[in-house]
C-alpha atoms as a PDB file:
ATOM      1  CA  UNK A   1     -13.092   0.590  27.104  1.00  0.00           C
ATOM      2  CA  UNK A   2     -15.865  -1.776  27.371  1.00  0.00           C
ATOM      3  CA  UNK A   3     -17.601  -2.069  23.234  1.00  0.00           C
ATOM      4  CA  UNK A   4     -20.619   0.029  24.108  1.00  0.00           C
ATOM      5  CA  UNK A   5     -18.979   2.698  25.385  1.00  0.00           C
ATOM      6  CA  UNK A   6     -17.008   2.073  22.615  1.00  0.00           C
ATOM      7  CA  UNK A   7     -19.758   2.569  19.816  1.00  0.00           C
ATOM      8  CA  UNK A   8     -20.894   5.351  21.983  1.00  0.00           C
ATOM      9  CA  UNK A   9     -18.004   7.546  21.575  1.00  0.00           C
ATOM     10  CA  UNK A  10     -17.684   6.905  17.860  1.00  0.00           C
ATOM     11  CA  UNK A  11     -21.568   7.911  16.842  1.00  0.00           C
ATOM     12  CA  UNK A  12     -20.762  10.774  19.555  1.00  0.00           C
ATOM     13  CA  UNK A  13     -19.969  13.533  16.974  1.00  0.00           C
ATOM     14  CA  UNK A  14     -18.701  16.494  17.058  1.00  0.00           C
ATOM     15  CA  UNK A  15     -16.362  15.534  19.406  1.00  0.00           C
ATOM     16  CA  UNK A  16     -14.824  18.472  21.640  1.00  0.00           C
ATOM     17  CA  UNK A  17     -11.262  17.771  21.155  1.00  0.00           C
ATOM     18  CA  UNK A  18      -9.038  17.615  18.569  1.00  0.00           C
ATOM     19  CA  UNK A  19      -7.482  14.398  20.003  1.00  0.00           C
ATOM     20  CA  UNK A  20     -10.631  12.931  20.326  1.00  0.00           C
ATOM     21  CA  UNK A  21     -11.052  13.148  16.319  1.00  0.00           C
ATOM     22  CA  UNK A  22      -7.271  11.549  16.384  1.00  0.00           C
ATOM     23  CA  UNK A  23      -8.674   8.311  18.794  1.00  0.00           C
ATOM     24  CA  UNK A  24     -11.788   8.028  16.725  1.00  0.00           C
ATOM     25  CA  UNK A  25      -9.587   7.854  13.402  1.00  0.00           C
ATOM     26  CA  UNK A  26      -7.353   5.540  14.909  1.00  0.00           C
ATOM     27  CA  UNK A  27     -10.060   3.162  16.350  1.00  0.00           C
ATOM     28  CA  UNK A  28     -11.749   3.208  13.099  1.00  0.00           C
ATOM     29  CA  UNK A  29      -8.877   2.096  11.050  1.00  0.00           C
ATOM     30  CA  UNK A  30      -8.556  -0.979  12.940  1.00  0.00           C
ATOM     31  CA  UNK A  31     -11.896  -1.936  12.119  1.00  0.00           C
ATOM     32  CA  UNK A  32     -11.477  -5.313   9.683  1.00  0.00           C
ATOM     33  CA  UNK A  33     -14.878  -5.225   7.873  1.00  0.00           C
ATOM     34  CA  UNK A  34     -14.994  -2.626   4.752  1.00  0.00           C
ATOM     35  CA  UNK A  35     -18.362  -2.382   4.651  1.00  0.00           C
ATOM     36  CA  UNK A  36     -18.389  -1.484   8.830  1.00  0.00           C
ATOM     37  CA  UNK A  37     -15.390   0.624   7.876  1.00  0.00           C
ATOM     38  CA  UNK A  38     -16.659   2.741   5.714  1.00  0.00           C
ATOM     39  CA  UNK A  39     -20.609   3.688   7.418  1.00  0.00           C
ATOM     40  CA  UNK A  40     -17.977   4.828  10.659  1.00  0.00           C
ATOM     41  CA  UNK A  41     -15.562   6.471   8.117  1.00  0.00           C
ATOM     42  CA  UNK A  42     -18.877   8.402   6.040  1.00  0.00           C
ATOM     43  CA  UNK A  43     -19.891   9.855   9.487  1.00  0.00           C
ATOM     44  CA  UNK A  44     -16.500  10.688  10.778  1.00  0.00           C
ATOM     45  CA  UNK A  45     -15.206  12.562   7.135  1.00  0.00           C
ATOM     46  CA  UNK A  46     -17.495  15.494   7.394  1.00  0.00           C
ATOM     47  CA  UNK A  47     -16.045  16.976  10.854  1.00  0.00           C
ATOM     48  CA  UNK A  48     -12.511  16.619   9.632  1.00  0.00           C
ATOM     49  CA  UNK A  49     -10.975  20.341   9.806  1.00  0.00           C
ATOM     50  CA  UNK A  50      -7.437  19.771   9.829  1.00  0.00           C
ATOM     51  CA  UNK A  51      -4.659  17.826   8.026  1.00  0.00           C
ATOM     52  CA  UNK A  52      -3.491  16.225  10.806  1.00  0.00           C
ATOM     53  CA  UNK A  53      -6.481  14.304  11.101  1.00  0.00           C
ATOM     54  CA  UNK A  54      -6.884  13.476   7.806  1.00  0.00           C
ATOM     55  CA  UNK A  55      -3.856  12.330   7.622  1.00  0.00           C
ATOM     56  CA  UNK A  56      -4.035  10.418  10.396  1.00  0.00           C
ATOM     57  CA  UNK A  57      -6.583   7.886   9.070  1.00  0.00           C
ATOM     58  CA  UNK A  58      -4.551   5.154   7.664  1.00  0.00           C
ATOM     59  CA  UNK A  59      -7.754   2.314   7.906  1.00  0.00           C
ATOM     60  CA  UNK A  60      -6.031  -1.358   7.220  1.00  0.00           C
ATOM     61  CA  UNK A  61      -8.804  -2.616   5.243  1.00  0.00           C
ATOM     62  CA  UNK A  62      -8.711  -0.816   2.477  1.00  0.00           C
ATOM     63  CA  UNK A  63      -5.546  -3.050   1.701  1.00  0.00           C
ATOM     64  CA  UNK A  64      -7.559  -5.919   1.269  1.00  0.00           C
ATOM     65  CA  UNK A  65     -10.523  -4.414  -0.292  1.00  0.00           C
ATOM     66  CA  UNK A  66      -9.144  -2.623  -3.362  1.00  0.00           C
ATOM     67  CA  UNK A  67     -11.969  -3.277  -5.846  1.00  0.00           C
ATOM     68  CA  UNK A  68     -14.663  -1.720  -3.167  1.00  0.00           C
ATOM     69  CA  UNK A  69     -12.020   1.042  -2.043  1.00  0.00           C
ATOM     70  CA  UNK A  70     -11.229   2.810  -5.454  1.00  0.00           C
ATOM     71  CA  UNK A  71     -15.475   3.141  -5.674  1.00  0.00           C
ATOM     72  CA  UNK A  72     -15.432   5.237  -2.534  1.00  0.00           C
ATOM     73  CA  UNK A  73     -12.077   7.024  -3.639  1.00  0.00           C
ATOM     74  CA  UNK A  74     -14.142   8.119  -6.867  1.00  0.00           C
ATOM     75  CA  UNK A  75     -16.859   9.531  -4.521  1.00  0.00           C
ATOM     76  CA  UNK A  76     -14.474  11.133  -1.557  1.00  0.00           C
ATOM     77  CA  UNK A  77     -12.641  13.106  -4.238  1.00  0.00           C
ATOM     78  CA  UNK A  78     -15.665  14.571  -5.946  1.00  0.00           C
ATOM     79  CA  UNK A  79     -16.987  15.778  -2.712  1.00  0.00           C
ATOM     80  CA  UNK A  80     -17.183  19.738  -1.569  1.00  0.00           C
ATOM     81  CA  UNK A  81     -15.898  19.348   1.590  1.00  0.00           C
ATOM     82  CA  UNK A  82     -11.841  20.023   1.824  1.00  0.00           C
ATOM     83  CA  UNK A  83     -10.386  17.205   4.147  1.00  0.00           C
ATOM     84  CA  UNK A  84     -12.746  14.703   2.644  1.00  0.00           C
ATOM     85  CA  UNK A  85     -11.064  15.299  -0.857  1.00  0.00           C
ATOM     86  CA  UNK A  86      -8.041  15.738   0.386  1.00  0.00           C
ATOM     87  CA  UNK A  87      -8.855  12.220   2.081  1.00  0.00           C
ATOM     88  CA  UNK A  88      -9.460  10.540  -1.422  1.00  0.00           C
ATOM     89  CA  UNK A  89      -6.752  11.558  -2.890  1.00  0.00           C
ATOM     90  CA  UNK A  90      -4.520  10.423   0.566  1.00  0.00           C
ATOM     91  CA  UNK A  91      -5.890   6.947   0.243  1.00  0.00           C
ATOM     92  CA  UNK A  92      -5.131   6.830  -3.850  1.00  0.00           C
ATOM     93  CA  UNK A  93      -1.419   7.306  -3.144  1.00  0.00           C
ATOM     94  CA  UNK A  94      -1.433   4.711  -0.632  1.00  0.00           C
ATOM     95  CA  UNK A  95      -2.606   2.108  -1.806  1.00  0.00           C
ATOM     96  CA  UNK A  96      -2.780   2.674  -6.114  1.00  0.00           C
ATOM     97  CA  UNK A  97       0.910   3.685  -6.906  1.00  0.00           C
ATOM     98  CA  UNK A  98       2.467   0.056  -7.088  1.00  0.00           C
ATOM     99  CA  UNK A  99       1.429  -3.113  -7.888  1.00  0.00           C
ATOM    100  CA  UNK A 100      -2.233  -1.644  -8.572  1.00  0.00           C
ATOM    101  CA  UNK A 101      -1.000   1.427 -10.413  1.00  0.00           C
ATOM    102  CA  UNK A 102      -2.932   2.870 -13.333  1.00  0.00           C
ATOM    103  CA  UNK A 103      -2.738   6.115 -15.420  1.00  0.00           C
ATOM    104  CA  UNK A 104      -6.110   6.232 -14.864  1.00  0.00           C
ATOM    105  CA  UNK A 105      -5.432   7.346 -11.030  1.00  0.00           C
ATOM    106  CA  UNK A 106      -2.934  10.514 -12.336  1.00  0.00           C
ATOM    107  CA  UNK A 107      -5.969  11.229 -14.623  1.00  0.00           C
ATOM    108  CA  UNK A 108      -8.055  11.455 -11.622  1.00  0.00           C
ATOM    109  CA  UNK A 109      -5.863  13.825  -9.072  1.00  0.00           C
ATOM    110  CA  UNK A 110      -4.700  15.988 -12.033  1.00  0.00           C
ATOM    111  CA  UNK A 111      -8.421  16.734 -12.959  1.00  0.00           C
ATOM    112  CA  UNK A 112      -9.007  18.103  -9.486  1.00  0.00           C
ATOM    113  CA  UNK A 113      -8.969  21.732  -9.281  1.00  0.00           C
ATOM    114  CA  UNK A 114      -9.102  23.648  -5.911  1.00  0.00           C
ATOM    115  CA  UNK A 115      -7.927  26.878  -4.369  1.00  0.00           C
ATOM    116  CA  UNK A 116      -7.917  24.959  -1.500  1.00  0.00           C
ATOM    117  CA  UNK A 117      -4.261  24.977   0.355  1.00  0.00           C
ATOM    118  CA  UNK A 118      -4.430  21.346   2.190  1.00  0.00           C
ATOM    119  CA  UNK A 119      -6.323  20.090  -1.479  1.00  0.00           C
ATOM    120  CA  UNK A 120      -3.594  21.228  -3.702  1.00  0.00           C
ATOM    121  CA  UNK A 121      -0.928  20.286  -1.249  1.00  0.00           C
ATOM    122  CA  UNK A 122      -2.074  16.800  -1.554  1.00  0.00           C
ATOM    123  CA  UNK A 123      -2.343  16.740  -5.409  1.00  0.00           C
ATOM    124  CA  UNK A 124       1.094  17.728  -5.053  1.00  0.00           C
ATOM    125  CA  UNK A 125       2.052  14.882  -2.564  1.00  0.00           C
ATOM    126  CA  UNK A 126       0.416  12.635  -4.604  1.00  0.00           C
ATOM    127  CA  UNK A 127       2.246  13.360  -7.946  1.00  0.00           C
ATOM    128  CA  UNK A 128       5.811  13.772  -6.256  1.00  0.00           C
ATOM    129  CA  UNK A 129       4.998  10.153  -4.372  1.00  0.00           C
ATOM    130  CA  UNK A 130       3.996   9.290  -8.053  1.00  0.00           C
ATOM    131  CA  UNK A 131       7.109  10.581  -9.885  1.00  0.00           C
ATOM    132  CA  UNK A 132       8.722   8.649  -7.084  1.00  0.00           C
ATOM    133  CA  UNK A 133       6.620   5.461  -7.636  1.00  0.00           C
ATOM    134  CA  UNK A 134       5.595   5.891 -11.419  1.00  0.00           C
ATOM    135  CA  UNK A 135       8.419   8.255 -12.763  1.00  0.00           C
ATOM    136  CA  UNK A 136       7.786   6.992 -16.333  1.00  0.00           C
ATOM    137  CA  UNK A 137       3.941   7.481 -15.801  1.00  0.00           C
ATOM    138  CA  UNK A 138       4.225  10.322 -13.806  1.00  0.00           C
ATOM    139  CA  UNK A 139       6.931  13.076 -15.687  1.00  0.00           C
ATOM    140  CA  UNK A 140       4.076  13.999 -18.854  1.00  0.00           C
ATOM    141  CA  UNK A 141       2.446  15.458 -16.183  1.00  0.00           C
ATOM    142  CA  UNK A 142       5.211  18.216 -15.461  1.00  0.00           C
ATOM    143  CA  UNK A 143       6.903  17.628 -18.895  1.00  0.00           C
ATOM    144  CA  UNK A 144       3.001  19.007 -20.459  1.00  0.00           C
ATOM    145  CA  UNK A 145       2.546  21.145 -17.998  1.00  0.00           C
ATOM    146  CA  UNK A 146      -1.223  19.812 -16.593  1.00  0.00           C
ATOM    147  CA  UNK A 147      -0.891  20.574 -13.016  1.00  0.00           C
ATOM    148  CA  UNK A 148      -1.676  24.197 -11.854  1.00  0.00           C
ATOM    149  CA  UNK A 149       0.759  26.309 -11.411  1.00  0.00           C
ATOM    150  CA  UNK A 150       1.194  25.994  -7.995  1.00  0.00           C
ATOM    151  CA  UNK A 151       1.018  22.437  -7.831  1.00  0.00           C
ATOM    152  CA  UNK A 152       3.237  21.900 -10.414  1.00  0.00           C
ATOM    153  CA  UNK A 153       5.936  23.667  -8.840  1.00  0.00           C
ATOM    154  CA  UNK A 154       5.122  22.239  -5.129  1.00  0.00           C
ATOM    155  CA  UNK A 155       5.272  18.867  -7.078  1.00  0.00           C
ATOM    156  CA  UNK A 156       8.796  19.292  -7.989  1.00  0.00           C
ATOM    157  CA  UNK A 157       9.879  20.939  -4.452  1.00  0.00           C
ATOM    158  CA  UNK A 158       8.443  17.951  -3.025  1.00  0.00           C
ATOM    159  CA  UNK A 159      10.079  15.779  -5.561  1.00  0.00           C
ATOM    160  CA  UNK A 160      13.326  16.844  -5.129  1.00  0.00           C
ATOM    161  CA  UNK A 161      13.063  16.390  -1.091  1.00  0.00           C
ATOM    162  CA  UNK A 162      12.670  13.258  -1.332  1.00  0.00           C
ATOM    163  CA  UNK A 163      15.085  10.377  -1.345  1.00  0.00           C
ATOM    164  CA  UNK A 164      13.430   7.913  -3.689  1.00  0.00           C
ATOM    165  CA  UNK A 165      14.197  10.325  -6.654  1.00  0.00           C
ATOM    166  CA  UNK A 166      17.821   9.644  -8.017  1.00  0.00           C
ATOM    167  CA  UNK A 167      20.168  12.633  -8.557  1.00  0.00           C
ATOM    168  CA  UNK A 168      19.537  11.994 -12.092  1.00  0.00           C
ATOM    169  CA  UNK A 169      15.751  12.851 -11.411  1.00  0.00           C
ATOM    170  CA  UNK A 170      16.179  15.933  -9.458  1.00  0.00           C
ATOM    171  CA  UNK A 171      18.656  17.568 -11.859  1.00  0.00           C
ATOM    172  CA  UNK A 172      15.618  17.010 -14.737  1.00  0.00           C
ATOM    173  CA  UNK A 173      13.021  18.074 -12.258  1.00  0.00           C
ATOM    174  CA  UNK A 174      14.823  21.169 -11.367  1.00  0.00           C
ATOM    175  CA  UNK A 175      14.429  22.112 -15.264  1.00  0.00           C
ATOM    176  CA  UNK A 176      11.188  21.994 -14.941  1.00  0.00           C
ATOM    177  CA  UNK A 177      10.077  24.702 -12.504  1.00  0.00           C
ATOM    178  CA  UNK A 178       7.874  27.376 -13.998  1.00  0.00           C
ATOM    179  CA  UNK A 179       7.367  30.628 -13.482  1.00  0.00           C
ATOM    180  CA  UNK A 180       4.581  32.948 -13.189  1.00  0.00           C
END
């Protein structure tokens, strides 16, 4: 695909298809330049409609552009549109639960609050990745009780699929579960 038919296809929105949306995600999260990135990623967010989209968009630079990225996390998961918040809080477990990990970021996903499925699905993915990542960070968060509780308990189901949480873990997690 010559680079103007290219550009052509990615201001070309709404696309028809949904694998369209899937090509234009995954051409756009090749692109190298954040600041490029992120105009193509601003236009694309807003005709997101499904999870499997979203969840698609993995872009490389935000790797290398941490300072710039956690701005436009801030922004994407203040937004009113679903798959753009749901977005935010995506690229937050990515790329903030290790090496640049801070409380701050639980502080952030726990303050969302949604009746949103595919929103509170994520907050729940992001806090079992984080118990996962951050168990000693993470656990006040289901020990206090300051997820809904919905998330709270999807949190720990998640959790306790997963094979980064010791036995150990899972037997404390299981504990935990509330009831309605």
């Amino acid at each position: 695909m010559s680079d103007q038919k290219l550009l052509k296809f990615l201001q070309d929105l709404p696309h028809k298809y949904l694998e369209e949306y899937h090509l234009h995600s995954f051409i756009i999260s090749e692109i190298k330049d954040y600041d490029r990135l992120i105009i193509y990623l601003n236009k694309l967010l807003p005709y997101i409609d499904n999870w499997a989209t979203c969840d698609s968009l993995r872009p490389k630079a935000f790797v290398q552009n941490k300072d710039k990225l956690i701005v436009d996390i801030r922004r994407w998961i203040t937004s009113e549109d679903t798959y753009t918040i749901r977005f935010g809080i995506e690229a937050l477990m990515c790329n903030y639960l290790e090496s640049d990990f801070s409380d701050e970021y639980l502080q952030l996903v726990a303050r969302i609050s949604s009746d949103e499925y595919y929103i509170n699905m994520m907050i729940a993915w992001f806090f079992a990745t984080a118990l996962a990542k951050q168990w000693d960070a993470t656990i006040p968060y289901i020990n206090n009780q300051q997820l809904d509780i919905w998330v709270h308990n999807k949190t720990i189901q998640k959790a306790l699929e997963s094979f980064r949480i010791t036995p150990e873990q899972k037997i404390y997690l299981r504990e935990r579960k509330r009831h309605e």
